[in-house]
C-alpha atoms as a PDB file:
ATOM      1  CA  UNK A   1      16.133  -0.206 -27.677  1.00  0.00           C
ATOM      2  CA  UNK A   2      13.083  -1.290 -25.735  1.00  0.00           C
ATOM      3  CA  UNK A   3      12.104  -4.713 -26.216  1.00  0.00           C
ATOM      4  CA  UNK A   4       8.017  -4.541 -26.700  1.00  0.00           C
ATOM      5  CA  UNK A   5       5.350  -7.267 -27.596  1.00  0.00           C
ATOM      6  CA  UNK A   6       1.614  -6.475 -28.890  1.00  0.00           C
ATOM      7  CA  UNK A   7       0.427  -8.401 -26.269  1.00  0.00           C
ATOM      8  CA  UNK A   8       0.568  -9.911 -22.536  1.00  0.00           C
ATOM      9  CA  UNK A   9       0.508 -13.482 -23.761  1.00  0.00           C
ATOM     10  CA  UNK A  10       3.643 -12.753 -25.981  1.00  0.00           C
ATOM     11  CA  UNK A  11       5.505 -12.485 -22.883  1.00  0.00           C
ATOM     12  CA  UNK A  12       6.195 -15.541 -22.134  1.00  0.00           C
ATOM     13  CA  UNK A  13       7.499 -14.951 -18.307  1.00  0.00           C
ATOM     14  CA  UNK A  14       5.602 -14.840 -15.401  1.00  0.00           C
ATOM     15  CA  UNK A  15       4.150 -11.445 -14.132  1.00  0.00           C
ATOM     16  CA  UNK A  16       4.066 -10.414 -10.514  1.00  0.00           C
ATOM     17  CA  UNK A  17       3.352  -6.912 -11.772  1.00  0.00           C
ATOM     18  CA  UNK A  18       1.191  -5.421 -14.592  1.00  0.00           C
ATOM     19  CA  UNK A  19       1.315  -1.121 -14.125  1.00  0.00           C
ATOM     20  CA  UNK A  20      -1.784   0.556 -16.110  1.00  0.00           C
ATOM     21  CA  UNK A  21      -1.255   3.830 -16.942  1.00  0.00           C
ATOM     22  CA  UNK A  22      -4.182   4.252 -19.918  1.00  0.00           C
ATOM     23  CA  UNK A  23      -7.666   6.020 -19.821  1.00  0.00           C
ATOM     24  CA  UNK A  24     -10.524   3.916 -18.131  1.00  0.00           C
ATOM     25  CA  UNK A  25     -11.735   3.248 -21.377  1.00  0.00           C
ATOM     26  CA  UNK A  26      -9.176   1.710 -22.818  1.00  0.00           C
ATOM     27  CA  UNK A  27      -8.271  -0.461 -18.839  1.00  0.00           C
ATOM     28  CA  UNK A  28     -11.560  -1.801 -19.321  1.00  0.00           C
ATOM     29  CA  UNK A  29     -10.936  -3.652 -22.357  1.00  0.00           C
ATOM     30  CA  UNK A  30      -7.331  -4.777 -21.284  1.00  0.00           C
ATOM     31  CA  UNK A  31      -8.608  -6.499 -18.386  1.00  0.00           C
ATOM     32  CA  UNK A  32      -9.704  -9.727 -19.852  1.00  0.00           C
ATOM     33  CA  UNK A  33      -6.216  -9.673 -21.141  1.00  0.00           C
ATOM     34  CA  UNK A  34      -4.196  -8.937 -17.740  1.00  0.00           C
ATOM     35  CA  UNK A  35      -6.963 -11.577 -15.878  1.00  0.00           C
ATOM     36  CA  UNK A  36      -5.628 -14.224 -18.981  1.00  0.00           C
ATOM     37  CA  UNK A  37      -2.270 -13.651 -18.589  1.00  0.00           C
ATOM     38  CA  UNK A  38      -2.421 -13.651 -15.118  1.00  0.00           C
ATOM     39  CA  UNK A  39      -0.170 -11.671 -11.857  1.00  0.00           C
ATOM     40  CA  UNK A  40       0.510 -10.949  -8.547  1.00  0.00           C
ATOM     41  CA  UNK A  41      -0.741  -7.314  -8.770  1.00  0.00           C
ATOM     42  CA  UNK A  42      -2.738  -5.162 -11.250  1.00  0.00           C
ATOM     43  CA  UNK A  43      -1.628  -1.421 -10.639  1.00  0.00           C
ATOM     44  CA  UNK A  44      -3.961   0.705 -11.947  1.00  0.00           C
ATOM     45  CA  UNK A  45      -1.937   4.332 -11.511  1.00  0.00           C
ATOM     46  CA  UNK A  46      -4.269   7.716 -10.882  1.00  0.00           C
ATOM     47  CA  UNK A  47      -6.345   8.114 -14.098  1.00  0.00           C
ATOM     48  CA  UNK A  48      -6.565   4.863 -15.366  1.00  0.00           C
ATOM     49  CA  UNK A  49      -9.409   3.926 -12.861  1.00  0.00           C
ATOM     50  CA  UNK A  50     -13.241   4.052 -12.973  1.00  0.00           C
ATOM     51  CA  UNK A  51     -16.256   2.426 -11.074  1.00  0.00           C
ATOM     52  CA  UNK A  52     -16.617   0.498 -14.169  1.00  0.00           C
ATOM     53  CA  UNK A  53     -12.923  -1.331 -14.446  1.00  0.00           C
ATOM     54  CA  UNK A  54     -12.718  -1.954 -10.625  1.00  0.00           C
ATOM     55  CA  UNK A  55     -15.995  -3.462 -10.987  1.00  0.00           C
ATOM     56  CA  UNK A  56     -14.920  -5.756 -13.793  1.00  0.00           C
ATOM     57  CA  UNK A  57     -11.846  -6.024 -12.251  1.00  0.00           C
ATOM     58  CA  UNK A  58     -13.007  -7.551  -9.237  1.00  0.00           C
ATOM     59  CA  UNK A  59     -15.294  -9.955 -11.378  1.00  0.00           C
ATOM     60  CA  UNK A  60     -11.936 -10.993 -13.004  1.00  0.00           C
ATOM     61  CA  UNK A  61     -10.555 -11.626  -9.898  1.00  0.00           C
ATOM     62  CA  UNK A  62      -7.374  -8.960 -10.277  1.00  0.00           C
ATOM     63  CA  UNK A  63      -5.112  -8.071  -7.124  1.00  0.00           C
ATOM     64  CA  UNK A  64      -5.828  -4.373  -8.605  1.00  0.00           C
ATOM     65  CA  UNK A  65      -3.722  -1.701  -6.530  1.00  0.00           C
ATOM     66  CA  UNK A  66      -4.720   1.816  -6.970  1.00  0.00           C
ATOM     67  CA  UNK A  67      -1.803   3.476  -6.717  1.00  0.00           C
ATOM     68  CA  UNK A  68       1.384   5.094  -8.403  1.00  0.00           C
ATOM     69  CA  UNK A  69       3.563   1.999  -9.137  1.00  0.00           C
ATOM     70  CA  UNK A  70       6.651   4.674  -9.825  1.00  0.00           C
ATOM     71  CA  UNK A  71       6.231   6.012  -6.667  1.00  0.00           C
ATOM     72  CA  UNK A  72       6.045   2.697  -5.393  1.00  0.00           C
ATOM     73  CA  UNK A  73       9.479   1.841  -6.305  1.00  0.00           C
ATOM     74  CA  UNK A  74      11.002   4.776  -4.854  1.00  0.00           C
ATOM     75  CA  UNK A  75      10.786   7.154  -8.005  1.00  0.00           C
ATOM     76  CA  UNK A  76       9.457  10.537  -8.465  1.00  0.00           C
ATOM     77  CA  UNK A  77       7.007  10.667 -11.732  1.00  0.00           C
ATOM     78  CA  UNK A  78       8.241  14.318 -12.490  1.00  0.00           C
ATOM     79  CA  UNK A  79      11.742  13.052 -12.602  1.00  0.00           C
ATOM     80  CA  UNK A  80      11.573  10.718 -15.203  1.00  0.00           C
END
């Protein structure tokens, strides 16, 4: 199976990237907890944005990227 934690600080490696694919709604109150942990890049894939979480993002400081992260790594989203 799929390893999986209940949190971003139970992973204890580094993160250069942290995909988002949730409502706004529920991004918004992640943040604090991807800004904690800390990355490279934030990926916040279409629908998980708002004016809201990029505002707070950018408070937090996040390298967001708004943008498909599985296209990004040469994968089609209907494929998988």
């Amino acid at each position: 199976g799929i390893a999986v934690v209940a949190r971003l600080a139970d992973i204890p490696a580094k993160l250069d990237r942290i995909s988002v694919y949730l409502p706004p709604a529920v991004t918004l109150k992640l943040l604090p907890e991807i800004a904690a942990k800390g990355c490279d890049e934030c990926w916040l894939n279409p629908g998980a944005e708002s004016p809201e979480v990029l505002a707070e993002a950018g408070r937090l400081g996040l390298n967001v990227i708004q943008a498909c992260s599985i296209v990004d790594v040469g994968e089609s989203p209907a494929g998988l």
